[in-house]
Protein backbone atom coordinates (compact mmCIF):
# COMPACT_ATOMS: atom_id res chain seq x y z
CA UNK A 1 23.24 84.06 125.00
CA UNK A 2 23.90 82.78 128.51
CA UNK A 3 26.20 79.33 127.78
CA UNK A 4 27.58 77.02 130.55
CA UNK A 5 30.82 74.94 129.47
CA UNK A 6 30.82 71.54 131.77
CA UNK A 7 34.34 70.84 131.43
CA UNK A 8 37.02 73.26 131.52
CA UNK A 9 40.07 71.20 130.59
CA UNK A 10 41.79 71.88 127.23
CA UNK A 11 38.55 71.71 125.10
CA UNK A 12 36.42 73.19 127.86
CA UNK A 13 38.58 76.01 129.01
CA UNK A 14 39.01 77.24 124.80
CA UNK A 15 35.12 76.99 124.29
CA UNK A 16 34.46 79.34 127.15
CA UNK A 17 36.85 82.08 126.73
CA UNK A 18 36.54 81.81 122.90
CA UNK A 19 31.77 82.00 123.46
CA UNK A 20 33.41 84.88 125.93
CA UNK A 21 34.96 86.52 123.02
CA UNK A 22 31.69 86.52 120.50
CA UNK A 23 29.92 88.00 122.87
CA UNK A 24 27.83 85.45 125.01
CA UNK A 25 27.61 85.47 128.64
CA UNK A 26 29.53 82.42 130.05
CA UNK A 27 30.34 80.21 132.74
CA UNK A 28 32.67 77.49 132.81
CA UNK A 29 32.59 75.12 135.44
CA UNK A 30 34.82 72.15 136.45
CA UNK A 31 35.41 70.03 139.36
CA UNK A 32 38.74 70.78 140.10
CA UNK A 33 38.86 74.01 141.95
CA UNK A 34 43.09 74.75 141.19
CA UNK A 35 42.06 74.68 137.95
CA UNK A 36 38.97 76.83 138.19
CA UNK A 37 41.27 79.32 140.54
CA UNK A 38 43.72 79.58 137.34
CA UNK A 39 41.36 80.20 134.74
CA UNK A 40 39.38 82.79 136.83
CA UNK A 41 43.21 84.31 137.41
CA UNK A 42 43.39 84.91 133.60
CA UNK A 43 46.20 81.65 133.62
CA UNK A 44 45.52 79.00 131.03
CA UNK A 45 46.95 75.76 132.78
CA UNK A 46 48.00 74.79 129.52
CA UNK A 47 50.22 76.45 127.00
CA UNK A 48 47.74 77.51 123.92
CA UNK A 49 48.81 80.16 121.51
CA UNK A 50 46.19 82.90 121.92
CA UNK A 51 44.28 81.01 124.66
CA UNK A 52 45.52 83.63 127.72
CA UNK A 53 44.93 86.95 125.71
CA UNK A 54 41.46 86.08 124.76
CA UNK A 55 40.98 84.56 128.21
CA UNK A 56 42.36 87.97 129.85
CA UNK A 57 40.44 89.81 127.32
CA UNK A 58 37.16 87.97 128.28
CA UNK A 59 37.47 87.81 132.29
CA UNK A 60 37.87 91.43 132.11
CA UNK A 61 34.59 92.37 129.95
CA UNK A 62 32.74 90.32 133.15
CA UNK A 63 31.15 87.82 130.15
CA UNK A 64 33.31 85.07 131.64
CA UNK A 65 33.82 83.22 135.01
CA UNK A 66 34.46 79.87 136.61
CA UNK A 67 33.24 78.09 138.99
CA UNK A 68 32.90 74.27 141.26
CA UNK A 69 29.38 75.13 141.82
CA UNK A 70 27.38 73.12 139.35
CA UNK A 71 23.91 75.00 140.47
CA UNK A 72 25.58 77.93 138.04
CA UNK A 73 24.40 76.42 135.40
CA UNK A 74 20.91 76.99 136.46
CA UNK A 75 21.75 80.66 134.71
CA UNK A 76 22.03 79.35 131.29
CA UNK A 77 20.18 78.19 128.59
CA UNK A 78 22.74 76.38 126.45
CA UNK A 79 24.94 73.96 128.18
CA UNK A 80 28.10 72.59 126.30
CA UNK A 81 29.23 69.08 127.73
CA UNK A 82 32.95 69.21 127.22
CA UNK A 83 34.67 66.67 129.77
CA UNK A 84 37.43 63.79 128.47
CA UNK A 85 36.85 60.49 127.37
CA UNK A 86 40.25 59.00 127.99
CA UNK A 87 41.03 54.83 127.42
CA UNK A 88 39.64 52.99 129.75
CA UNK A 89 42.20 51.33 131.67
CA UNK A 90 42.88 47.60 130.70
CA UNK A 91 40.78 47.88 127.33
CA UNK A 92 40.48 50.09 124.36
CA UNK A 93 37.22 51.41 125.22
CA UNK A 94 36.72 54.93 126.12
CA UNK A 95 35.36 56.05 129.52
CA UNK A 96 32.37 57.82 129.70
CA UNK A 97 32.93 58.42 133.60
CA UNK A 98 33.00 61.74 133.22
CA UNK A 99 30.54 62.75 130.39
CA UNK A 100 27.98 60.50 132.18
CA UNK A 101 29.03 62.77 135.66
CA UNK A 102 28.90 65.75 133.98
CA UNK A 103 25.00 65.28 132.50
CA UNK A 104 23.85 63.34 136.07
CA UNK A 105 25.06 66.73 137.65
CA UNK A 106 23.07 68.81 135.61
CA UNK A 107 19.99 67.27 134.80
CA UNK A 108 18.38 69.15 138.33
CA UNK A 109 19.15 72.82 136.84
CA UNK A 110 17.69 72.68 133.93
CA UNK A 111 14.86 74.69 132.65
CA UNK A 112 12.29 73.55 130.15
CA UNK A 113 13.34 74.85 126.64
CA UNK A 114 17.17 74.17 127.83
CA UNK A 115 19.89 72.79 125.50
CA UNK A 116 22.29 70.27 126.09
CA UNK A 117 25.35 70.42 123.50
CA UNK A 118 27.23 67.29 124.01
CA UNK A 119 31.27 68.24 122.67
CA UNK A 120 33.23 65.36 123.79
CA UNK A 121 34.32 62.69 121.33
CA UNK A 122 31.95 59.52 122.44
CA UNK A 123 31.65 56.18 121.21
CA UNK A 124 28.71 56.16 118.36
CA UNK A 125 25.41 55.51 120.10
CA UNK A 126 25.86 57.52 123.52
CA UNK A 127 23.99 60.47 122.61
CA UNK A 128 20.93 58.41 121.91
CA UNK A 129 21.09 57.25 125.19
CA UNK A 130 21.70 60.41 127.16
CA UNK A 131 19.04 62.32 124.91
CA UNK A 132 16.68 60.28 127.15
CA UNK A 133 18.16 61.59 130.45
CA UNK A 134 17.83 64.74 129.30
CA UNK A 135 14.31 65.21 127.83
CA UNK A 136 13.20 63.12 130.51
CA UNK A 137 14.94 65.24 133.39
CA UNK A 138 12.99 68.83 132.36
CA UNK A 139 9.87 68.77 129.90
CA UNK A 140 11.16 70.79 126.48
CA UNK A 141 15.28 70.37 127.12
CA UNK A 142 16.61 68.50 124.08
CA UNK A 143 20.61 67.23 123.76
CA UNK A 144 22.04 68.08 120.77
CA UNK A 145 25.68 66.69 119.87
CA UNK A 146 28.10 69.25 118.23
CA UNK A 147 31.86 67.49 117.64
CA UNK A 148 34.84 69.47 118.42
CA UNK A 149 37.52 69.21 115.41
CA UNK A 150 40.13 71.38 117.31
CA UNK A 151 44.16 71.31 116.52
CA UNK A 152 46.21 72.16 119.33
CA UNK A 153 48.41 75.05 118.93
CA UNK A 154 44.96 76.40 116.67
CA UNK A 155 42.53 75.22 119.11
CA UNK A 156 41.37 79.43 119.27
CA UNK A 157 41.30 79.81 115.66
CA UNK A 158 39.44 76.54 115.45
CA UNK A 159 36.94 77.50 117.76
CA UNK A 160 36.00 81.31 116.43
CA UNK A 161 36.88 80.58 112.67
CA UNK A 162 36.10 76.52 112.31
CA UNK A 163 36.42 75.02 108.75
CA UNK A 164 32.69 73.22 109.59
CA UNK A 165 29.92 72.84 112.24
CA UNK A 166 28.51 69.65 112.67
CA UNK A 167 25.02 69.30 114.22
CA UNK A 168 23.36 66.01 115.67
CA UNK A 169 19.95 66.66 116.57
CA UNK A 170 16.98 65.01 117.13
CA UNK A 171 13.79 65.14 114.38
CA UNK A 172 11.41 66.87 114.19
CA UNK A 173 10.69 70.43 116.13
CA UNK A 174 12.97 69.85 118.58
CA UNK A 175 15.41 69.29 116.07
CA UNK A 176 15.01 72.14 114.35
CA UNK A 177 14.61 74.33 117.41
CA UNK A 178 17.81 72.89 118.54
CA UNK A 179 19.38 74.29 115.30
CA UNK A 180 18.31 77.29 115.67
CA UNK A 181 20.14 78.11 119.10
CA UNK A 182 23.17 76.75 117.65
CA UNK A 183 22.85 78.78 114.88
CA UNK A 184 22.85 81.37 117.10
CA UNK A 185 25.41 80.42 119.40
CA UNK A 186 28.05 80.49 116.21
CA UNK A 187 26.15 83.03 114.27
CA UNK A 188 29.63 85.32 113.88
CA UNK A 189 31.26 81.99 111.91
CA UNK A 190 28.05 81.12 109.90
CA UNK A 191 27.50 84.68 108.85
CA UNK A 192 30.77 84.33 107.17
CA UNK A 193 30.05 81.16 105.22
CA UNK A 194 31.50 78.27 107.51
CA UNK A 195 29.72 75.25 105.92
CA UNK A 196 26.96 73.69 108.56
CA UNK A 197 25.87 70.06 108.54
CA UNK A 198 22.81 69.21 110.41
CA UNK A 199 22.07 65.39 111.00
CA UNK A 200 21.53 62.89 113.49
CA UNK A 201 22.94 61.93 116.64
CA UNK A 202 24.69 58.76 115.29
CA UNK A 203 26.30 60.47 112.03
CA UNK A 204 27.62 63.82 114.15
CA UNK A 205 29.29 61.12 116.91
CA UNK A 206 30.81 59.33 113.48
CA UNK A 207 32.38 62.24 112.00
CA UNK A 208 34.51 63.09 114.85
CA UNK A 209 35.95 59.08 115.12
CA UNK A 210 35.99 58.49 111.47
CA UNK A 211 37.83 62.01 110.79
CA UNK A 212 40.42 61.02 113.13
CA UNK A 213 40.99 57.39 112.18
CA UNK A 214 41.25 58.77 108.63
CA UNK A 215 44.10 61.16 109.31
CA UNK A 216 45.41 58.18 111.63
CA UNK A 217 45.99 56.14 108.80
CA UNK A 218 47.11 58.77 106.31
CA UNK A 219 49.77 59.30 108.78
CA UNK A 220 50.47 55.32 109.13
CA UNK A 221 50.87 54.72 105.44
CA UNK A 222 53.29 56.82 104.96
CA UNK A 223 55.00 55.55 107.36
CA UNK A 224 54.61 52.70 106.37
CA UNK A 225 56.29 53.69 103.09
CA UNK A 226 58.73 54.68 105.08
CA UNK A 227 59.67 51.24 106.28
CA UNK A 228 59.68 50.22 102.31
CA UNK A 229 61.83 53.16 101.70
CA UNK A 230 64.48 52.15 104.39
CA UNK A 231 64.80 48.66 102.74
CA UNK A 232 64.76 49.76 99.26
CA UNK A 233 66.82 52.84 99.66
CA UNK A 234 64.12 55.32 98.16
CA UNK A 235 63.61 58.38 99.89
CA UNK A 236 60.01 58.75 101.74
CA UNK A 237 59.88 62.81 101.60
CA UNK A 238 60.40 62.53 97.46
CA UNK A 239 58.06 59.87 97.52
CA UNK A 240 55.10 62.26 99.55
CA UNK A 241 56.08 64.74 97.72
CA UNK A 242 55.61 62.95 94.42
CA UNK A 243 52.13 61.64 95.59
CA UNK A 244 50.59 64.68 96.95
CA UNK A 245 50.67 66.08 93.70
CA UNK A 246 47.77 63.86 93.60
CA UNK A 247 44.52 65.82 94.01
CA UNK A 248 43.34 62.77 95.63
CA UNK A 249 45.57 62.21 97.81
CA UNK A 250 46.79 65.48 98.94
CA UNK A 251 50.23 66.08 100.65
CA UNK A 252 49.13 67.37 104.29
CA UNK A 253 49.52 64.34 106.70
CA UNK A 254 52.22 62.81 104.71
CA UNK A 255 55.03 63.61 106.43
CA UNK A 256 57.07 60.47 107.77
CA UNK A 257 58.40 60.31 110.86
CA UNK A 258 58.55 59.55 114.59
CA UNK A 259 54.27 59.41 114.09
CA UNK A 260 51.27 60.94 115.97
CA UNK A 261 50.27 60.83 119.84
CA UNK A 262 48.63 63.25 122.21
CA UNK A 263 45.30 63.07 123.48
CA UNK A 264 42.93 62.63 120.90
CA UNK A 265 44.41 60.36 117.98
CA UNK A 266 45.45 56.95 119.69
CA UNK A 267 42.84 56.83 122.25
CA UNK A 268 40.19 58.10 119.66
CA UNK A 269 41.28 55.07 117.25
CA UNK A 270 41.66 52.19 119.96
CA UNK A 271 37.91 53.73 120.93
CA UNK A 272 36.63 53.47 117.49
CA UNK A 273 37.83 49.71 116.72
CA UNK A 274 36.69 48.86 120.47
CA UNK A 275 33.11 50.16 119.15
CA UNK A 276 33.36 48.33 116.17
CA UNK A 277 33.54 44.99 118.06
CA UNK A 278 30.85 45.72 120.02
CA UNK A 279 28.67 46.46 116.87
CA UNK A 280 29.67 42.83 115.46
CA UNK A 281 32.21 44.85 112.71
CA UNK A 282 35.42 43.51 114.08
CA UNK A 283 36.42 43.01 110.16
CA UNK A 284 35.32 46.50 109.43
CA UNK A 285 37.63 48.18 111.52
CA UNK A 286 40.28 45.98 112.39
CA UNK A 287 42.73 47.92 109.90
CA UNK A 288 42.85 50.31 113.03
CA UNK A 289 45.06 47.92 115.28
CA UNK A 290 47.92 47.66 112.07
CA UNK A 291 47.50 51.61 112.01
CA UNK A 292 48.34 52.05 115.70
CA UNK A 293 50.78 49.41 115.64
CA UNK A 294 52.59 51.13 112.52
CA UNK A 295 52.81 54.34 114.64
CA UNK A 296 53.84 52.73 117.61
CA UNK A 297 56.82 50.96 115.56
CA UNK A 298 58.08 54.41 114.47
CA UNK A 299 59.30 54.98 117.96
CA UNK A 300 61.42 51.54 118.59
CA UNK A 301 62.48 52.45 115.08
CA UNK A 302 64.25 55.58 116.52
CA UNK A 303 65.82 53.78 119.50
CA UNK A 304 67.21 51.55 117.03
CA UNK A 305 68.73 54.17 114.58
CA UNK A 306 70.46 55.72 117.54
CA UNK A 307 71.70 52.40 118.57
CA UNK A 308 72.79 52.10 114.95
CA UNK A 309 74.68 55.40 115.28
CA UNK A 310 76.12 55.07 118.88
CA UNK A 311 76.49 51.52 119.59
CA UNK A 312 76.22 50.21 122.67
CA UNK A 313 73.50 52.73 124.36
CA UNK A 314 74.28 51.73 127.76
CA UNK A 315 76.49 54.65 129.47
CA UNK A 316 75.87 56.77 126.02
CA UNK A 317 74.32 60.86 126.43
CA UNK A 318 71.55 61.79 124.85
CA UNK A 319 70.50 65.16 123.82
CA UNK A 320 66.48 65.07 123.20
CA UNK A 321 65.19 67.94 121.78
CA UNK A 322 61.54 68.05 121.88
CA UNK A 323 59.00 66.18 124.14
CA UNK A 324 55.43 67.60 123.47
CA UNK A 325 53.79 65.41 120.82
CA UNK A 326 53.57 68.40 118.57
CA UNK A 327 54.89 71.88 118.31
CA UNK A 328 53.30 74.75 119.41
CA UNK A 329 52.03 72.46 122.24
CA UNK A 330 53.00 71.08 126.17
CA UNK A 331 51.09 68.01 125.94
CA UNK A 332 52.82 65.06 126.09
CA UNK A 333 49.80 62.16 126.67
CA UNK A 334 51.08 59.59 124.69
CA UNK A 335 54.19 61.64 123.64
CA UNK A 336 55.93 59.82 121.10
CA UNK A 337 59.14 61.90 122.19
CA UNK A 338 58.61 60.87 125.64
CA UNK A 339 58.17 57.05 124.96
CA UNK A 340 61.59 57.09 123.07
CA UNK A 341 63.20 59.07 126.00
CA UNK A 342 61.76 56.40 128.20
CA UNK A 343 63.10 53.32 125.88
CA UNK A 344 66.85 55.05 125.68
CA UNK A 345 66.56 55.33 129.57
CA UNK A 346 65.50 52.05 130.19
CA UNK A 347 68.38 50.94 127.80
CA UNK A 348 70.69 52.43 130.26
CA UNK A 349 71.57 56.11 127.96
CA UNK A 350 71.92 59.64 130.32
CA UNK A 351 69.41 61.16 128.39
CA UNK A 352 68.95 65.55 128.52
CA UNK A 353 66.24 66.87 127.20
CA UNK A 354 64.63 70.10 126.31
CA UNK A 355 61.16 71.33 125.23
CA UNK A 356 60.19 74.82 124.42
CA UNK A 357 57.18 74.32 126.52
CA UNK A 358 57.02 70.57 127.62
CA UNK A 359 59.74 70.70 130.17
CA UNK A 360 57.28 70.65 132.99
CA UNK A 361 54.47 68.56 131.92
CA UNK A 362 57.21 65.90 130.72
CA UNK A 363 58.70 65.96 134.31
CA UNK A 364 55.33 65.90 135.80
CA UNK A 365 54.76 62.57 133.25
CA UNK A 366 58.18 61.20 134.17
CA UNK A 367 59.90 62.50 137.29
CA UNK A 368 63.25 61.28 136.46
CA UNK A 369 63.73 63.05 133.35
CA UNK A 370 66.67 65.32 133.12
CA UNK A 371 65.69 68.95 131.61
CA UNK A 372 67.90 72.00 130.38
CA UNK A 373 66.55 75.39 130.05
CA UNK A 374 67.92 75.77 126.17
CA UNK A 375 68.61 73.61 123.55
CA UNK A 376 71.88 74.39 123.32
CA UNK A 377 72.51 72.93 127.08
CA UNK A 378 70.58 70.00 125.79
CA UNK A 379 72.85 68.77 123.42
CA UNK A 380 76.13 69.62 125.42
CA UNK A 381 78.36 66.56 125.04
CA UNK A 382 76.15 64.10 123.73
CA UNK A 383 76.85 61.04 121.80
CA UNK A 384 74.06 62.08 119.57
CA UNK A 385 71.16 64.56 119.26
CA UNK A 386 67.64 63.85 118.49
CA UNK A 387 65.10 65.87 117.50
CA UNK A 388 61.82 63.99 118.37
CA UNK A 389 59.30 67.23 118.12
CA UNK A 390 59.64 69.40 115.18
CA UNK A 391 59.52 73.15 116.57
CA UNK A 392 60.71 76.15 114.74
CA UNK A 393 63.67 76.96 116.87
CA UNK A 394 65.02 73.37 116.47
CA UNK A 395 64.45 73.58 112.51
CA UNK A 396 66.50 76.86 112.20
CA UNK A 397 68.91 75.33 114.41
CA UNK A 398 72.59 76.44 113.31
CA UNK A 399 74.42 72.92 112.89
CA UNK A 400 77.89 74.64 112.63
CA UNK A 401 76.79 76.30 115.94
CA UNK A 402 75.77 72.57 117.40
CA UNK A 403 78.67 71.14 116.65
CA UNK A 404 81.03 72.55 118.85
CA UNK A 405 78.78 71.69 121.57
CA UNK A 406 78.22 68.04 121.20
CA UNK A 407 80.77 65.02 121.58
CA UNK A 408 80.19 63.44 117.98
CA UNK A 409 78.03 65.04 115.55
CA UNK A 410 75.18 62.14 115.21
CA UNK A 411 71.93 63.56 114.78
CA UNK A 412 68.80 61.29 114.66
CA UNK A 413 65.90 63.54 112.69
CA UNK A 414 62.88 61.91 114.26
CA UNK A 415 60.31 63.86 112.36
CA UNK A 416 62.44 64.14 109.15
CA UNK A 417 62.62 68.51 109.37
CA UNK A 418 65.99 69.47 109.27
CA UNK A 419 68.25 70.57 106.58
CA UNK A 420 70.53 67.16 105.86
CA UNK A 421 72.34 68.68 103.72
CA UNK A 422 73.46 71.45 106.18
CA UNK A 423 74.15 68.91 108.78
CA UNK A 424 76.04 66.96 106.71
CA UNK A 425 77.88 69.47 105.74
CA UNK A 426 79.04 70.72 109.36
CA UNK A 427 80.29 67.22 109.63
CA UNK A 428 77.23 65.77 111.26
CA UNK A 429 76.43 61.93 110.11
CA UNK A 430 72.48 62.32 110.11
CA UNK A 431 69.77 59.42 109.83
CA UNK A 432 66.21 60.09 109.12
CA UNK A 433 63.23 58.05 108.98
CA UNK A 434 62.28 56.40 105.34
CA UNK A 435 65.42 58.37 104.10
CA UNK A 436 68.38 56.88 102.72
């Protein structure tokens, strides 16, 4: 099929070099022409496992190309919205700047029987209202709203092999025509049994939110529990541990610590209550704001158990060892790792930190940050280390090693991964979060 991808940021750039890889004929097109120069280069402008092999891969069969010109989407016949709705600035609403943009652009190259796929995660009730722009811009072109459910550091995986497709379509024959090009737009997935849920506009835009703000709060009550666990003495990981046994409950998501960021989680959550308001449901959804403001305690709470450890943090070194919000990952939007580095900066520590990947996109987010190329440099004469990001390589860390790098062995386990025991046992007084 001949696909244009609106968008070619993180979501954008993965849908159109992943349609690239099944086969359709695709081009992605985005405003920013750096950008477009880099992906049409074969160089992902973000680090994605997987993302610049299939990307390579698909620039080189000719099935994929970028582009500013928005009149290239006058080739296709299935047009996939995928632009960001960040937080609006000053309120908890998201901004539909740019989804709004990206349909006013292309409403004049469409061709009757077109498809608009909206992907971008939008406040319940905004496909209704741009299914109207579009079936009234081109007799016979219907929007259709398809939710992205993509993990980064799996966003390729996620795309090609997804767990479930959502569809929100309108009734009737356009409905079901509409179904029937998505079909075949993901017919390698469905033909291998990944579950597909056709419904309406409304319910598709709700499943996307009320995903998120579900594992949002998993994440919040246990950390939550956490705070119990710190004034009862209990240990949080036992306690998870005990609980997930629960088929009900489950264990993934359960894992206390420093708490979730990035991109899509906060923003998607402040969104979601914001709606709510305006829907007269303030009540309904006001369990939100204590979720977010759970998560956002988890990062004082690790300013203050390095204050506990060090004392006075003013003049103290720091050695940070992670800054994207997740592994496998450079994004750092609303980095929990960054916000702590900020707070132990602000309460006057030399702080050094180091990121597999997130060195540069952490300097780009705050100039004054002090890198080091290895972890090892990192932590060179500190007062303490903390691990605020929970790669591999800072897991399988050798503490023995560590310690004859650092000044004292303090170690502040931000997202509760390490080996105590080990650490303890190379001499290294170690605090966790929820753990006694």
């Amino acid at each position: 099929m001949r696909i244009s991808v609106i968008g070619c940021g993180y979501l954008g750039a993965v849908h159109a070099a992943c349609m690239a890889e099944l086969g359709h004929d695709v081009v992605g097109i985005d405003v920013d022409q750096h950008k477009v120069d880099e992906l049409g280069a074969g160089r992902a402008p973000f680090f994605e496992p997987g993302l610049p092999e299939v990307l390579t891969k698909a620039l080189e069969t000719g099935r994929l190309r970028f582009t500013t010109d928005m009149s290239a989407a006058a080739e296709a016949t299935v047009h996939f919205v995928a632009v960001g709705t960040p937080q609006t600035k000053g309120s908890f609403n998201a901004d539909l700047t740019y989804v709004d943009a990206a349909i006013d652009g292309l409403l004049p190259f469409l061709s009757e029987g077109d498809l608009v796929v909206g992907k971008s995660t939008v406040p319940v009730g905004t496909a209704a209202r741009l299914a109207g722009l579009v079936e009234g811009a081109k007799s016979g072109a219907t929007l259709a709203w398809n939710p992205e459910f993509l993990r980064e550091g799996f966003a390729v995986q996620d795309t090609v092999s997804p767990d479930r497709f959502v569809y929100g379509v309108p009734s009737g024959d356009a409905g079901a025509a509409a179904t029937a090009v998505l079909d075949e737009v993901y017919a390698t997935a469905l033909a291998t049994g990944t579950p597909r849920i056709v419904t309406d506009y409304a319910t598709a835009e709700l499943v996307k939110v009320s995903a998120n703000a579900f594992l949002a709060t998993k994440i919040s009550f246990i950390n939550a529990m956490a705070e119990v666990a710190e004034a009862t003495g209990a240990d949080v990981t036992q306690l998870a541990d005990a609980i997930g046994h629960d088929a009900r409950i489950g264990r993934k998501f359960l894992n206390a610590g420093l708490g979730f960021g990035g991109g899509c989680l906060p923003k998607d959550i402040r969104a979601f209550r914001a709606r709510g308001d305006e829907l007269g449901l303030h009540d309904t959804l006001s369990f939100l704001g204590e979720v977010d403001a759970i998560n956002l305690r988890r990062r004082e709470r690790v300013v203050t158990l390095t204050r506990e450890l060090v004392g006075d943090l003013d003049g103290a070194t720091i050695g940070v060892l992670g800054l994207a919000f997740k592994p496998n990952s450079d994004d750092v939007r609303d980095s929990p790792a960054l916000d702590v580095v900020t707070k132990l900066v602000e309460a006057g520590a030399t702080v050094t930190a180091f990121d597999p990947e997130a060195n540069e996109t952490a300097t780009r987010s705050l100039p004054t940050l002090t890198t080091s190329e290895t972890a090892e440099d990192a932590v060179r004469g500190a007062d303490a280390v903390l691990v605020l990001t929970e790669w591999k390589e800072f897991r399988e860390l050798d503490p023995a090693a560590v310690a004859t790098l650092v000044a004292h062995k303090r170690v502040v386990d931000g997202r509760n991964c390490l080996d105590a025991v080990a650490w303890r046992a190379a001499g290294f007084e170690v605090r966790g979060l929820g753990r006694p």
